[in-house]
C-alpha atoms as a PDB file:
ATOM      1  CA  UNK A   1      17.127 -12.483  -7.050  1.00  0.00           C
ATOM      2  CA  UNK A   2      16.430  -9.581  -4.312  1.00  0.00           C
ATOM      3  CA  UNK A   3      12.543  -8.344  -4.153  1.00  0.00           C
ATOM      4  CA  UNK A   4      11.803  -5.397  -1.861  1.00  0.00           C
ATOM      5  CA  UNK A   5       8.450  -5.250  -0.807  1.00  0.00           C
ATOM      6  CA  UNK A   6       6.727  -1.801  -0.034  1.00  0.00           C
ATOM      7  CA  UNK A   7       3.698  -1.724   2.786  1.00  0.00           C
ATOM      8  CA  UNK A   8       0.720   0.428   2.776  1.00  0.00           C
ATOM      9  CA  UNK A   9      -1.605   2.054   5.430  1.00  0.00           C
ATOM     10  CA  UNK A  10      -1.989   0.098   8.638  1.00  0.00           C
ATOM     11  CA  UNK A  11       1.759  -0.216   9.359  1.00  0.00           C
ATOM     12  CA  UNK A  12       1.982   2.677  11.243  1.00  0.00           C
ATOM     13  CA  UNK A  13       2.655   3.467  14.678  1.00  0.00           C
ATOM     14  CA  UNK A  14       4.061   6.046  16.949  1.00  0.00           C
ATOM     15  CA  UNK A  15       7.464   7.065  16.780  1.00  0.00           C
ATOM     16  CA  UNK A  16       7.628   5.561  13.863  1.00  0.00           C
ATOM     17  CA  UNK A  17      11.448   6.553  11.834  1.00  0.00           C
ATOM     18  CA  UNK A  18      12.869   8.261  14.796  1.00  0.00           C
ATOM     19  CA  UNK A  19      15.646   5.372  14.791  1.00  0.00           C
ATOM     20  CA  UNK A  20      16.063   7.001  10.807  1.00  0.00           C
ATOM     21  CA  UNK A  21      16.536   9.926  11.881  1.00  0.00           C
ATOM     22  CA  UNK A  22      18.774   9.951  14.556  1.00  0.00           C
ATOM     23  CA  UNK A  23      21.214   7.615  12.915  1.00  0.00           C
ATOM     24  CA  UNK A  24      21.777   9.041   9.516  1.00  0.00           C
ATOM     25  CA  UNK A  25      22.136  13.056   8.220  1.00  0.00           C
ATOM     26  CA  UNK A  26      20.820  11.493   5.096  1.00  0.00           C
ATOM     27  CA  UNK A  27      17.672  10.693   6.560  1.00  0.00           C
ATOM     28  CA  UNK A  28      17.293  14.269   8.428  1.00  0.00           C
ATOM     29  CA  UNK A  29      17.816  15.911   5.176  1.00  0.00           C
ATOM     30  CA  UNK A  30      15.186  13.892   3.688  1.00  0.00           C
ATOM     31  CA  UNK A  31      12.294  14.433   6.876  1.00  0.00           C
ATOM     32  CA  UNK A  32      13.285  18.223   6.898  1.00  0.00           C
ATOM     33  CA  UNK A  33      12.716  18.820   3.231  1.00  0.00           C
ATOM     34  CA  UNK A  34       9.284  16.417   3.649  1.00  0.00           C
ATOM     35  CA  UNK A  35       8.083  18.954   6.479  1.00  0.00           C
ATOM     36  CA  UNK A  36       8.532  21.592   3.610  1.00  0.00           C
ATOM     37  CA  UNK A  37       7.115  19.374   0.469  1.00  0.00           C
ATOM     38  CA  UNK A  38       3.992  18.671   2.983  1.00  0.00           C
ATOM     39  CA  UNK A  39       3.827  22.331   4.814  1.00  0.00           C
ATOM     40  CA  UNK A  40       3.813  20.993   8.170  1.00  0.00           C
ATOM     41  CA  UNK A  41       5.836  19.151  10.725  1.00  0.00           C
ATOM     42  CA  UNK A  42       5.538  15.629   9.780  1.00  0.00           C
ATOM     43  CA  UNK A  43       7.918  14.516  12.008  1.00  0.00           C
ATOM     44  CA  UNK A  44       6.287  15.450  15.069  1.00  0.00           C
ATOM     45  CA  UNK A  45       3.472  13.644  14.654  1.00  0.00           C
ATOM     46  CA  UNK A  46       5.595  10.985  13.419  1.00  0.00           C
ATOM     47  CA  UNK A  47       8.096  10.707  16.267  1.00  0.00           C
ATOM     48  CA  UNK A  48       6.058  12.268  19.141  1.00  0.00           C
ATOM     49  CA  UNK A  49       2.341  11.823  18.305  1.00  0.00           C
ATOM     50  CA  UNK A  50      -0.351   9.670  19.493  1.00  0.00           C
ATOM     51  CA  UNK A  51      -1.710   6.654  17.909  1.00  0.00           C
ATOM     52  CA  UNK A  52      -4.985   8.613  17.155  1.00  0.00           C
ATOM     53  CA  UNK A  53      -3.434  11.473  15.616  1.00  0.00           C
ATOM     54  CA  UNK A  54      -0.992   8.935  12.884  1.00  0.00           C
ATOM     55  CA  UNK A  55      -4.440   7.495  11.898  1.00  0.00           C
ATOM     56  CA  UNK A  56      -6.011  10.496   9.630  1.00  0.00           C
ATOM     57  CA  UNK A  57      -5.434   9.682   6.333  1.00  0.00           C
ATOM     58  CA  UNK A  58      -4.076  12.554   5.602  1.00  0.00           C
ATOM     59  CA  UNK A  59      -1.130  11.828   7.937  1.00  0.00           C
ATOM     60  CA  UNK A  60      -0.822   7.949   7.752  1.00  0.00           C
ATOM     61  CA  UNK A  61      -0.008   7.913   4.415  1.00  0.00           C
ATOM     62  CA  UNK A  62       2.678  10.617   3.624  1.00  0.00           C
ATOM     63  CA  UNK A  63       4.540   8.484   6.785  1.00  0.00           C
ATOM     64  CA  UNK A  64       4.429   5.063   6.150  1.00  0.00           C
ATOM     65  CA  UNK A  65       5.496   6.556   2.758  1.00  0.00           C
ATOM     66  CA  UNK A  66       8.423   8.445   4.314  1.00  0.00           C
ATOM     67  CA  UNK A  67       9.762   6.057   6.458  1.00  0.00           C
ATOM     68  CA  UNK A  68      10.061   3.539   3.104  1.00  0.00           C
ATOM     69  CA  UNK A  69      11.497   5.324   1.130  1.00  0.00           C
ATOM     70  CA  UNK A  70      13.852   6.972   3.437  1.00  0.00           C
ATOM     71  CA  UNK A  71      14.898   4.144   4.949  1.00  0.00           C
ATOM     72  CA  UNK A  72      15.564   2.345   1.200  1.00  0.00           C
ATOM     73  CA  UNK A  73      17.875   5.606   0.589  1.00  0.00           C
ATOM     74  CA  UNK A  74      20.531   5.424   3.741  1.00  0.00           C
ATOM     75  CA  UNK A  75      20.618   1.885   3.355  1.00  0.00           C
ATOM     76  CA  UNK A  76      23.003   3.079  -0.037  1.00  0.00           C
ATOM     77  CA  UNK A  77      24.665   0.417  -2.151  1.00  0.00           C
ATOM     78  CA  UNK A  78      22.905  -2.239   0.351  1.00  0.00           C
ATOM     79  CA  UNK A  79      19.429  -1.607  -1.368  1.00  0.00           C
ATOM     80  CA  UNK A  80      20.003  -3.497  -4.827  1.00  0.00           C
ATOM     81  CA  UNK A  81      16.488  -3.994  -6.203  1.00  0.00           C
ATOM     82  CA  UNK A  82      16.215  -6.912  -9.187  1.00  0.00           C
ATOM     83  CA  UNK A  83      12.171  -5.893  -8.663  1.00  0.00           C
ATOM     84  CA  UNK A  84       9.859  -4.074  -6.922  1.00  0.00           C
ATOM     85  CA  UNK A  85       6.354  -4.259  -5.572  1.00  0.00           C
ATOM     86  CA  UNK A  86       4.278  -1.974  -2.675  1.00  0.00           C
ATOM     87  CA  UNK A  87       0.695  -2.847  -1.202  1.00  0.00           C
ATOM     88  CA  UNK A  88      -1.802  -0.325  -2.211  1.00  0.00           C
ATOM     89  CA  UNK A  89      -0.181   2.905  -0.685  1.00  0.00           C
ATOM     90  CA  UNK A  90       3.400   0.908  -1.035  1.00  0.00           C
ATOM     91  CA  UNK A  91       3.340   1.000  -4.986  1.00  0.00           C
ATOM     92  CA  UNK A  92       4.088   4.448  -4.731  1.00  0.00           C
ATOM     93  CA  UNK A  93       7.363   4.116  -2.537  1.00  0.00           C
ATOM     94  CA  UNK A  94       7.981   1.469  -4.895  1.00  0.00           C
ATOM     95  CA  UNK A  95       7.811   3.318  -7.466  1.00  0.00           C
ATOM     96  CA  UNK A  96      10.821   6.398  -5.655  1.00  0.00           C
ATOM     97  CA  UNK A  97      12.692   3.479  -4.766  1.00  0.00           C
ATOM     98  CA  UNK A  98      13.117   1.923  -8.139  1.00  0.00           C
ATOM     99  CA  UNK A  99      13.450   5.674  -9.859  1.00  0.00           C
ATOM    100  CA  UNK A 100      10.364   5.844 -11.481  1.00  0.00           C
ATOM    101  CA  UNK A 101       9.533   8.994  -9.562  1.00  0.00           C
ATOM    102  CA  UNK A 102      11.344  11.566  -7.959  1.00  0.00           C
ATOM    103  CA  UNK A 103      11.347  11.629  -4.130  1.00  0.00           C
ATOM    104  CA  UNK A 104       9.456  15.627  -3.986  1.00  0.00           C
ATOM    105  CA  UNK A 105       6.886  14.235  -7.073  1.00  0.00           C
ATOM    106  CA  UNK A 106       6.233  11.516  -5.461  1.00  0.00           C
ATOM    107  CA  UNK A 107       5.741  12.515  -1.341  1.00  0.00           C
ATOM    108  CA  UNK A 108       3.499  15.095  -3.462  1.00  0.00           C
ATOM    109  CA  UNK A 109       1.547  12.790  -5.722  1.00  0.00           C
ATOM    110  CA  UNK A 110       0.950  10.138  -1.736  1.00  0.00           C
ATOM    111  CA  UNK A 111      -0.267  13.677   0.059  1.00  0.00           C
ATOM    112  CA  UNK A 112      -2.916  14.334  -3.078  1.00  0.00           C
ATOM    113  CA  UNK A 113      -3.681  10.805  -2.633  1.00  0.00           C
ATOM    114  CA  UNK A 114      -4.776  10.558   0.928  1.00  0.00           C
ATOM    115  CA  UNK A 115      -6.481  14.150   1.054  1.00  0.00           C
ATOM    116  CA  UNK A 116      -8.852  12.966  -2.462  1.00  0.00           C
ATOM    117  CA  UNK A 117      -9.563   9.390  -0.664  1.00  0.00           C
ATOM    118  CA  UNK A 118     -10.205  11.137   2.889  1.00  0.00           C
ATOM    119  CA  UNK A 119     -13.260  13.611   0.488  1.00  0.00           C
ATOM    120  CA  UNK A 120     -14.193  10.411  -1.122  1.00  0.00           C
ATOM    121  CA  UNK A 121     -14.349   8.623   2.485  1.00  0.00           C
ATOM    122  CA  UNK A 122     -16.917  11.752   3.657  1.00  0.00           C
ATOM    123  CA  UNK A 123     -19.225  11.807   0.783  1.00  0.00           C
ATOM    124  CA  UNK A 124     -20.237   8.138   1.548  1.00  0.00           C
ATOM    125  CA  UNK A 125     -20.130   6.421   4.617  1.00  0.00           C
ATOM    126  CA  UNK A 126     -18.089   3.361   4.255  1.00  0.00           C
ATOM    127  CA  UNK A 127     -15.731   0.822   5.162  1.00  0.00           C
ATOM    128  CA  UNK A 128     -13.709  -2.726   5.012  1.00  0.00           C
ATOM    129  CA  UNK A 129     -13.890  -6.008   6.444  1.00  0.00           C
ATOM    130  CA  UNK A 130     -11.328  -8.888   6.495  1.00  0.00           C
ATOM    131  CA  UNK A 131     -12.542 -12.252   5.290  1.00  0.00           C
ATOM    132  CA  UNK A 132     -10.615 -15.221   6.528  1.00  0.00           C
ATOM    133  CA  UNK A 133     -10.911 -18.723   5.926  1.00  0.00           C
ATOM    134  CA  UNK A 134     -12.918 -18.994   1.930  1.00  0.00           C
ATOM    135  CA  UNK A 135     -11.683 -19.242  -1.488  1.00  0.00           C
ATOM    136  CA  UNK A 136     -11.830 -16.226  -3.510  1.00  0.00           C
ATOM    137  CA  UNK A 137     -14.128 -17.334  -5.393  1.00  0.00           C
ATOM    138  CA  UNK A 138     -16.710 -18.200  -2.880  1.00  0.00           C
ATOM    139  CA  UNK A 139     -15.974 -14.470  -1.879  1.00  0.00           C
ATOM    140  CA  UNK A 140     -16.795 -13.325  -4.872  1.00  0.00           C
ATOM    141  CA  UNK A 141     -19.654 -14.857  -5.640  1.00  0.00           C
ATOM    142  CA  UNK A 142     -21.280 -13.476  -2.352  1.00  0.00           C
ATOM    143  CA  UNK A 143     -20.129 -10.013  -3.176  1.00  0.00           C
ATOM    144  CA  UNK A 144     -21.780 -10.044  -6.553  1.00  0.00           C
ATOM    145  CA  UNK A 145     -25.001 -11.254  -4.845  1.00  0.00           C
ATOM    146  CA  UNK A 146     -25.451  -8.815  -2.180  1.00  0.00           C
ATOM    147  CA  UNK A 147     -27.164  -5.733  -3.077  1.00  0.00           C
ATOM    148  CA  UNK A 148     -25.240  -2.385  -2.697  1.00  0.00           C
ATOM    149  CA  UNK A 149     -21.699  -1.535  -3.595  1.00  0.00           C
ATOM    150  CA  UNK A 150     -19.093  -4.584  -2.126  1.00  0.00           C
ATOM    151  CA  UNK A 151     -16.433  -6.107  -3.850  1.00  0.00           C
ATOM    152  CA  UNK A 152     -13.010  -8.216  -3.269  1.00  0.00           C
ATOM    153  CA  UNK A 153     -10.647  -4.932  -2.573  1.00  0.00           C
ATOM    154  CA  UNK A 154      -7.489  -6.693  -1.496  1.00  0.00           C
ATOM    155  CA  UNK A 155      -5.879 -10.412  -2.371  1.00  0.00           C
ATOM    156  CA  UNK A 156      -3.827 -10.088   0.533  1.00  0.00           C
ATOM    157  CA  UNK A 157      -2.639 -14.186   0.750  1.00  0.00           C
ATOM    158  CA  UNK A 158      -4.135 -17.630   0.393  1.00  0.00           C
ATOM    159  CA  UNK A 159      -7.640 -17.104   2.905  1.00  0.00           C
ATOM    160  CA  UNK A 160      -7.063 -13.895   3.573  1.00  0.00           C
ATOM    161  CA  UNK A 161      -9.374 -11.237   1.113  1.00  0.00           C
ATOM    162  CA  UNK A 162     -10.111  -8.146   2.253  1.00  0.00           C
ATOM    163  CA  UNK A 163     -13.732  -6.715   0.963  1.00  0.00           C
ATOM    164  CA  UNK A 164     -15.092  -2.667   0.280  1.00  0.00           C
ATOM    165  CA  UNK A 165     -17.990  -0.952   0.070  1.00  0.00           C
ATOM    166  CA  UNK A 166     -20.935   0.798   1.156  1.00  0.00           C
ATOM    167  CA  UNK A 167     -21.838  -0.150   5.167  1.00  0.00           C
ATOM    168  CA  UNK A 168     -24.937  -2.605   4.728  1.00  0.00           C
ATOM    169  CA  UNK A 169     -23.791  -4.221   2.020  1.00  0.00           C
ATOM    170  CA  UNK A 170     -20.493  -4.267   3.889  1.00  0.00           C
ATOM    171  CA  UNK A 171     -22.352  -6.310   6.837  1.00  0.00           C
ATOM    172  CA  UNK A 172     -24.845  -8.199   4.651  1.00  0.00           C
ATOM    173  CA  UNK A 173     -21.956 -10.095   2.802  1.00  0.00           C
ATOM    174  CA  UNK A 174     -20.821 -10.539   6.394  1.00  0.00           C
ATOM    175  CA  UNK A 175     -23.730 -12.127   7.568  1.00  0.00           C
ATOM    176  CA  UNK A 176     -23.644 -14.273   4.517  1.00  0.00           C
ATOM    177  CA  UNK A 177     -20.098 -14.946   4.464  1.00  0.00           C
ATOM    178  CA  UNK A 178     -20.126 -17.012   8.217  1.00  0.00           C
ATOM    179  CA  UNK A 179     -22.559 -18.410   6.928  1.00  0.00           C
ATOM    180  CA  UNK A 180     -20.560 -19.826   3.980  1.00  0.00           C
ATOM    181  CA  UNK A 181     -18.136 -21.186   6.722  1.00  0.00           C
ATOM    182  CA  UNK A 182     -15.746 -18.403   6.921  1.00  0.00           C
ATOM    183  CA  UNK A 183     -13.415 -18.196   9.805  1.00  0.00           C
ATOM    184  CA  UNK A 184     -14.167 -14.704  10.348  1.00  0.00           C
ATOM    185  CA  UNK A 185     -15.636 -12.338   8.417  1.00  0.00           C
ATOM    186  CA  UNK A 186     -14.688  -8.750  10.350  1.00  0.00           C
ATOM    187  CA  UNK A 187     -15.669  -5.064   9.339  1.00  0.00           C
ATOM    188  CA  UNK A 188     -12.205  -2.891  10.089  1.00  0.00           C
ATOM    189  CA  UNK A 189     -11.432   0.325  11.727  1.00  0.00           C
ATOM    190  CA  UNK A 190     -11.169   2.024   8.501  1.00  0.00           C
ATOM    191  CA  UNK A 191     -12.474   5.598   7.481  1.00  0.00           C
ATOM    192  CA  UNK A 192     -13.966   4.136   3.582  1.00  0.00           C
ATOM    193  CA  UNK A 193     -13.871   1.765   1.124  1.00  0.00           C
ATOM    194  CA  UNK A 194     -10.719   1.731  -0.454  1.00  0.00           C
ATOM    195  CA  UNK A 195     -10.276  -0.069  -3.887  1.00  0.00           C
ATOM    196  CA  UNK A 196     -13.917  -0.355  -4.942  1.00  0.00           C
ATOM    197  CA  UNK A 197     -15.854   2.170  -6.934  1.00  0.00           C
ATOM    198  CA  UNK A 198     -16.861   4.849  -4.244  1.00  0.00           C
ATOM    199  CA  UNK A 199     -13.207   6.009  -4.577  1.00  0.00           C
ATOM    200  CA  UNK A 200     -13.974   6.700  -8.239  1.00  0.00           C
ATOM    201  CA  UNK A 201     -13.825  10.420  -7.221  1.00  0.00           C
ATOM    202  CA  UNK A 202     -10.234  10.500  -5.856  1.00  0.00           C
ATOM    203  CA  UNK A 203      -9.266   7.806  -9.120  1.00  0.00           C
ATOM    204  CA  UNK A 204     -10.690  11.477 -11.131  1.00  0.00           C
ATOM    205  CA  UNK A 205      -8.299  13.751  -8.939  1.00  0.00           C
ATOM    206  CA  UNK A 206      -5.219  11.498  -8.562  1.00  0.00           C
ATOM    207  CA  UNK A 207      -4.855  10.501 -12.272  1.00  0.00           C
ATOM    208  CA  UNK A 208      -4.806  14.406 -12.806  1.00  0.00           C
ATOM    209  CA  UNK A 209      -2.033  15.064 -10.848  1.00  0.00           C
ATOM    210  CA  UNK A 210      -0.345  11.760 -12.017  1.00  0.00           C
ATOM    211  CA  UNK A 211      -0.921  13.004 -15.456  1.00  0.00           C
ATOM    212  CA  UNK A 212       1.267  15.827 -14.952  1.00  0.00           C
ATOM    213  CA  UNK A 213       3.916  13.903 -13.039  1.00  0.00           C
ATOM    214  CA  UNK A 214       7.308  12.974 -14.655  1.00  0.00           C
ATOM    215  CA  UNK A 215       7.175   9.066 -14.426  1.00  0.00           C
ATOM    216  CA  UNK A 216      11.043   8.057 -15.782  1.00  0.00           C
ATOM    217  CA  UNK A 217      12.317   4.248 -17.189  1.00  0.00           C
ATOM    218  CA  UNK A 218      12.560   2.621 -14.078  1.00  0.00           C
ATOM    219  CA  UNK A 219      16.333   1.021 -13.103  1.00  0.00           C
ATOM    220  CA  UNK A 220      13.977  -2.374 -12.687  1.00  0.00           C
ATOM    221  CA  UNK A 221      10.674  -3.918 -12.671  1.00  0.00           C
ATOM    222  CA  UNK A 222       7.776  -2.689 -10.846  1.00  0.00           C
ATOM    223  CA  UNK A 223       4.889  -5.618  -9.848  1.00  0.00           C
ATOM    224  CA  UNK A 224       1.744  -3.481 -10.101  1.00  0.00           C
ATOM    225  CA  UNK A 225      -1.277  -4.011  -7.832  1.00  0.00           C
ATOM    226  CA  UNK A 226      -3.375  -3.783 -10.887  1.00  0.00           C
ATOM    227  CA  UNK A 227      -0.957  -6.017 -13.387  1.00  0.00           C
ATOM    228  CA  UNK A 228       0.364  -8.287 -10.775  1.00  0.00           C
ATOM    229  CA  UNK A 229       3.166  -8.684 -13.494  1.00  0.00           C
ATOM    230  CA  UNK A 230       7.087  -7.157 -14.821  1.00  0.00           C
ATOM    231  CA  UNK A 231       6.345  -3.384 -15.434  1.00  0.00           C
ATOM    232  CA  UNK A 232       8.899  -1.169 -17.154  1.00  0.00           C
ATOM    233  CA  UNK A 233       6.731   1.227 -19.026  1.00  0.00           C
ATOM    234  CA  UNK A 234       6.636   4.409 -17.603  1.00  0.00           C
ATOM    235  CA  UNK A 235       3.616   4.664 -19.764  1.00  0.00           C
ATOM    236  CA  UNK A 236       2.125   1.400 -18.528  1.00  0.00           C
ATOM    237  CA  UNK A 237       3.027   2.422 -14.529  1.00  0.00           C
ATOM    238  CA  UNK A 238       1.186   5.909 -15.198  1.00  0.00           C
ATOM    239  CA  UNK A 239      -2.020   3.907 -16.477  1.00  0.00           C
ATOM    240  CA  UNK A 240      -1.547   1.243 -13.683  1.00  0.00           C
ATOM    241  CA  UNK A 241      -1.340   3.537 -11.083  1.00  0.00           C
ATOM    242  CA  UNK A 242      -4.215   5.651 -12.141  1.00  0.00           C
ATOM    243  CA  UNK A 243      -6.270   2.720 -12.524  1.00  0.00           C
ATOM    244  CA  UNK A 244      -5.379   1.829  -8.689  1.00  0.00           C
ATOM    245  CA  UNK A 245      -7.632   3.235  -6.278  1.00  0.00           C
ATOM    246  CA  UNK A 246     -10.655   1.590  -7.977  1.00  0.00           C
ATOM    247  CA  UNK A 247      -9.042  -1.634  -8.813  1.00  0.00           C
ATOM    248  CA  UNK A 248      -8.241  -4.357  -6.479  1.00  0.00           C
ATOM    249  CA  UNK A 249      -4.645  -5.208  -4.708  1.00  0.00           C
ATOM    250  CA  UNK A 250      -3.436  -8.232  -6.236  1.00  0.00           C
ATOM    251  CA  UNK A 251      -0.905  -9.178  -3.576  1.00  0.00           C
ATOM    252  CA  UNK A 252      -0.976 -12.524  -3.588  1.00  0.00           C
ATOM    253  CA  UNK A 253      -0.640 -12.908  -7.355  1.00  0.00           C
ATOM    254  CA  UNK A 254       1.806 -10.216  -7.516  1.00  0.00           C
ATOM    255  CA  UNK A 255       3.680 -12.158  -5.429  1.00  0.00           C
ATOM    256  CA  UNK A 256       3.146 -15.309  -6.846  1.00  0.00           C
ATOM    257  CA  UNK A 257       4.578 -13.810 -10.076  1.00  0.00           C
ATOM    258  CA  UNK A 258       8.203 -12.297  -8.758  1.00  0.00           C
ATOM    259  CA  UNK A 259       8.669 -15.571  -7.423  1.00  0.00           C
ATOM    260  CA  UNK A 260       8.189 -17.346 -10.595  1.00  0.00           C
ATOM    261  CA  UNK A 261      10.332 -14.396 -11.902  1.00  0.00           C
ATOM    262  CA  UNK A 262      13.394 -15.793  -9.814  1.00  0.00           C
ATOM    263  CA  UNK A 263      12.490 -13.955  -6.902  1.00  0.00           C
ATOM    264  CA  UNK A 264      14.174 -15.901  -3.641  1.00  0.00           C
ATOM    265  CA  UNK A 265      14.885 -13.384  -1.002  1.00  0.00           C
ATOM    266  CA  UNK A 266      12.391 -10.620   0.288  1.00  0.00           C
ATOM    267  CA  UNK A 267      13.063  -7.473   2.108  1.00  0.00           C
ATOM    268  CA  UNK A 268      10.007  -5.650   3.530  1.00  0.00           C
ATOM    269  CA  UNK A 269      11.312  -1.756   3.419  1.00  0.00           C
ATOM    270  CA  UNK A 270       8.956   0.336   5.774  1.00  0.00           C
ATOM    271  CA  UNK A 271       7.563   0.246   9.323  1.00  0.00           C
ATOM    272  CA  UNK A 272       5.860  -3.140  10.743  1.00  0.00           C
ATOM    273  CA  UNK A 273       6.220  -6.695   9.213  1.00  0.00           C
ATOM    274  CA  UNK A 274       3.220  -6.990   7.978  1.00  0.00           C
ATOM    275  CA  UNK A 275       4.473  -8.025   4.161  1.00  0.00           C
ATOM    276  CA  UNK A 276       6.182 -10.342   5.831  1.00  0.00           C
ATOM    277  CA  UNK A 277       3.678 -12.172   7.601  1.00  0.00           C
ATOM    278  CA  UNK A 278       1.759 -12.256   4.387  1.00  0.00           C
ATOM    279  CA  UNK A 279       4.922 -13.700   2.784  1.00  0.00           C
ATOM    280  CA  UNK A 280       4.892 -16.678   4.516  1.00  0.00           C
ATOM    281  CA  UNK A 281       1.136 -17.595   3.763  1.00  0.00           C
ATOM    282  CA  UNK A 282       1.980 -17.279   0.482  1.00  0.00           C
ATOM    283  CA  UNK A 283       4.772 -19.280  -0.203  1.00  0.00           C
ATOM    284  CA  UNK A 284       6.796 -20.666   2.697  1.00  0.00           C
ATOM    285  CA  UNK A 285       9.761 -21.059   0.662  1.00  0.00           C
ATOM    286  CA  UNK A 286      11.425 -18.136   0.158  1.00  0.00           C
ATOM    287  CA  UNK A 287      13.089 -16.040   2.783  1.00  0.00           C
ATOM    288  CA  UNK A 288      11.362 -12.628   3.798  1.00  0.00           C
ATOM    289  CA  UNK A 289      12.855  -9.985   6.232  1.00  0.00           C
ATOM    290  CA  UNK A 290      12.695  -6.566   7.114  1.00  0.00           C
ATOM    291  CA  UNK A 291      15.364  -3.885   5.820  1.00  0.00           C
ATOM    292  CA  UNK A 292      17.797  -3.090   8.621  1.00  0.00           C
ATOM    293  CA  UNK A 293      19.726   0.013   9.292  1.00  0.00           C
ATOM    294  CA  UNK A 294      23.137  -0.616   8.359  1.00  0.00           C
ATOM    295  CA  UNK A 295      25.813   0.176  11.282  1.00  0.00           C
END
């Protein structure tokens, strides 16, 4: 069975979906009516701009975003999903691809996204670090113990968890973590704390304007970061994807469960190969690739 796996912010980089757009019409339809959707050019920044200037949130997100899902729409009758699943930012390409949401509702619904969790990202001071080398649970446990806000934010494979919160907490379970024998234990060049519960203020604007979002049956299963299992329930997906920002990514469960769905072949649709890398920690024996453009 065919899985097509979705990636979220950090696969971006300049001139990112210029190959897109100078190979298919379809594609430049799609950009051209995103610079409208977004009410600015997009594209430039995209195609032209600096590594500094794809970073802001604001931008970062609406283009990874972009380049998925417009990339999963010229490849035509080639992109046959049996199931679905994005990373964090991913679900919601996911989610277009599979035709849960309309391409407009949803390049609308990633924009109010990334502005909410860029306010929530100024009204604390905040961040991430990558923990490499532990168990979860051993992370766990040290989050729970360290006093502040810090929690397991993103399952991304087998020794690889991804922690959020508030700064000293942030290095504290650090600190605490080498000391439990991890590998590394490394704050990241991110602007908050994604997944934990100082984003509870964008979860309050974003389920808002998902609330008033058509979600429709999708044409197949959707592997939820929240869930980590089969979704069809446009009800369900609305409630998952609310539930989201606060909630930890369950990739390597998600995962876990498409393959013992039947999953056996895994297309990464989106810039970068970072899904795929991931893949391969997580279970060496299925096949995982990135989409190409057809000829």
């Amino acid at each position: 069975m065919n899985a097509y796996i979705f990636p979220g912010q950090g696969a971006q980089f300049s001139g990112m979906g210029l190959d897109l757009f100078e190979a298919s019409g379809l594609a430049q339809d799609y950009f051209h009516k995103a610079n409208d959707i977004l009410g600015f050019a997009i594209t430039d920044i995209m195609f032209e701009g600096e590594a500094e200037d794809l970073k802001q949130t604001k931008v970062t997100q609406p283009a990874i975003f972009l380049h998925s899902v417009i990339l999963s729409k010229v490849l035509g009758d080639a992109f046959q999903p049996d199931m679905v699943a994005g990373h964090s930012l991913g679900e919601l390409s996911a989610l277009v691809a599979n035709g849960t949401l309309g391409f407009e509702d949803g390049l609308k619904l990633v924009s109010q996204r990334a502005l909410a969790m860029q306010k929530a990202c100024e009204m604390q001071p905040s961040t991430m670090a990558a923990v490499l080398g532990l168990e979860d649970q051993v992370v766990e446990d040290v989050c729970a113990a360290t006093e502040g806000i810090v929690v397991a934010a993103n399952y991304n494979c087998p020794g690889q968890l991804v922690i959020s919160g508030d700064i000293p907490a942030i290095e504290a379970a650090c600190e605490t973590l080498k000391e439990k024998g991890a590998r590394r234990a490394l704050v990241l060049p991110v602007g908050g704390a994604f997944h934990s519960p100082l984003m509870e203020p964008a979860r309050e604007e974003l389920a808002a304007a998902i609330e008033n979002t058509t979600f429709n049956t999708p044409k197949c299963p959707i592997y939820q970061n929240v869930s980590t299992t089969a979704i069809t329930d446009p009800k369900l997906i609305k409630e998952n994807l609310m539930a989201q920002l606060t909630a930890p990514v369950k990739w390597t469960q998600s995962i876990q469960h498409m393959i013992a769905d039947g999953a056996t072949n895994f297309t990464e649709v989106g810039p970068g190969k970072v899904l795929q890398g991931l893949m391969r920690k997580i279970d060496r024996n299925v096949t995982a690739n990135g989409a190409a453009l057809p000829e």
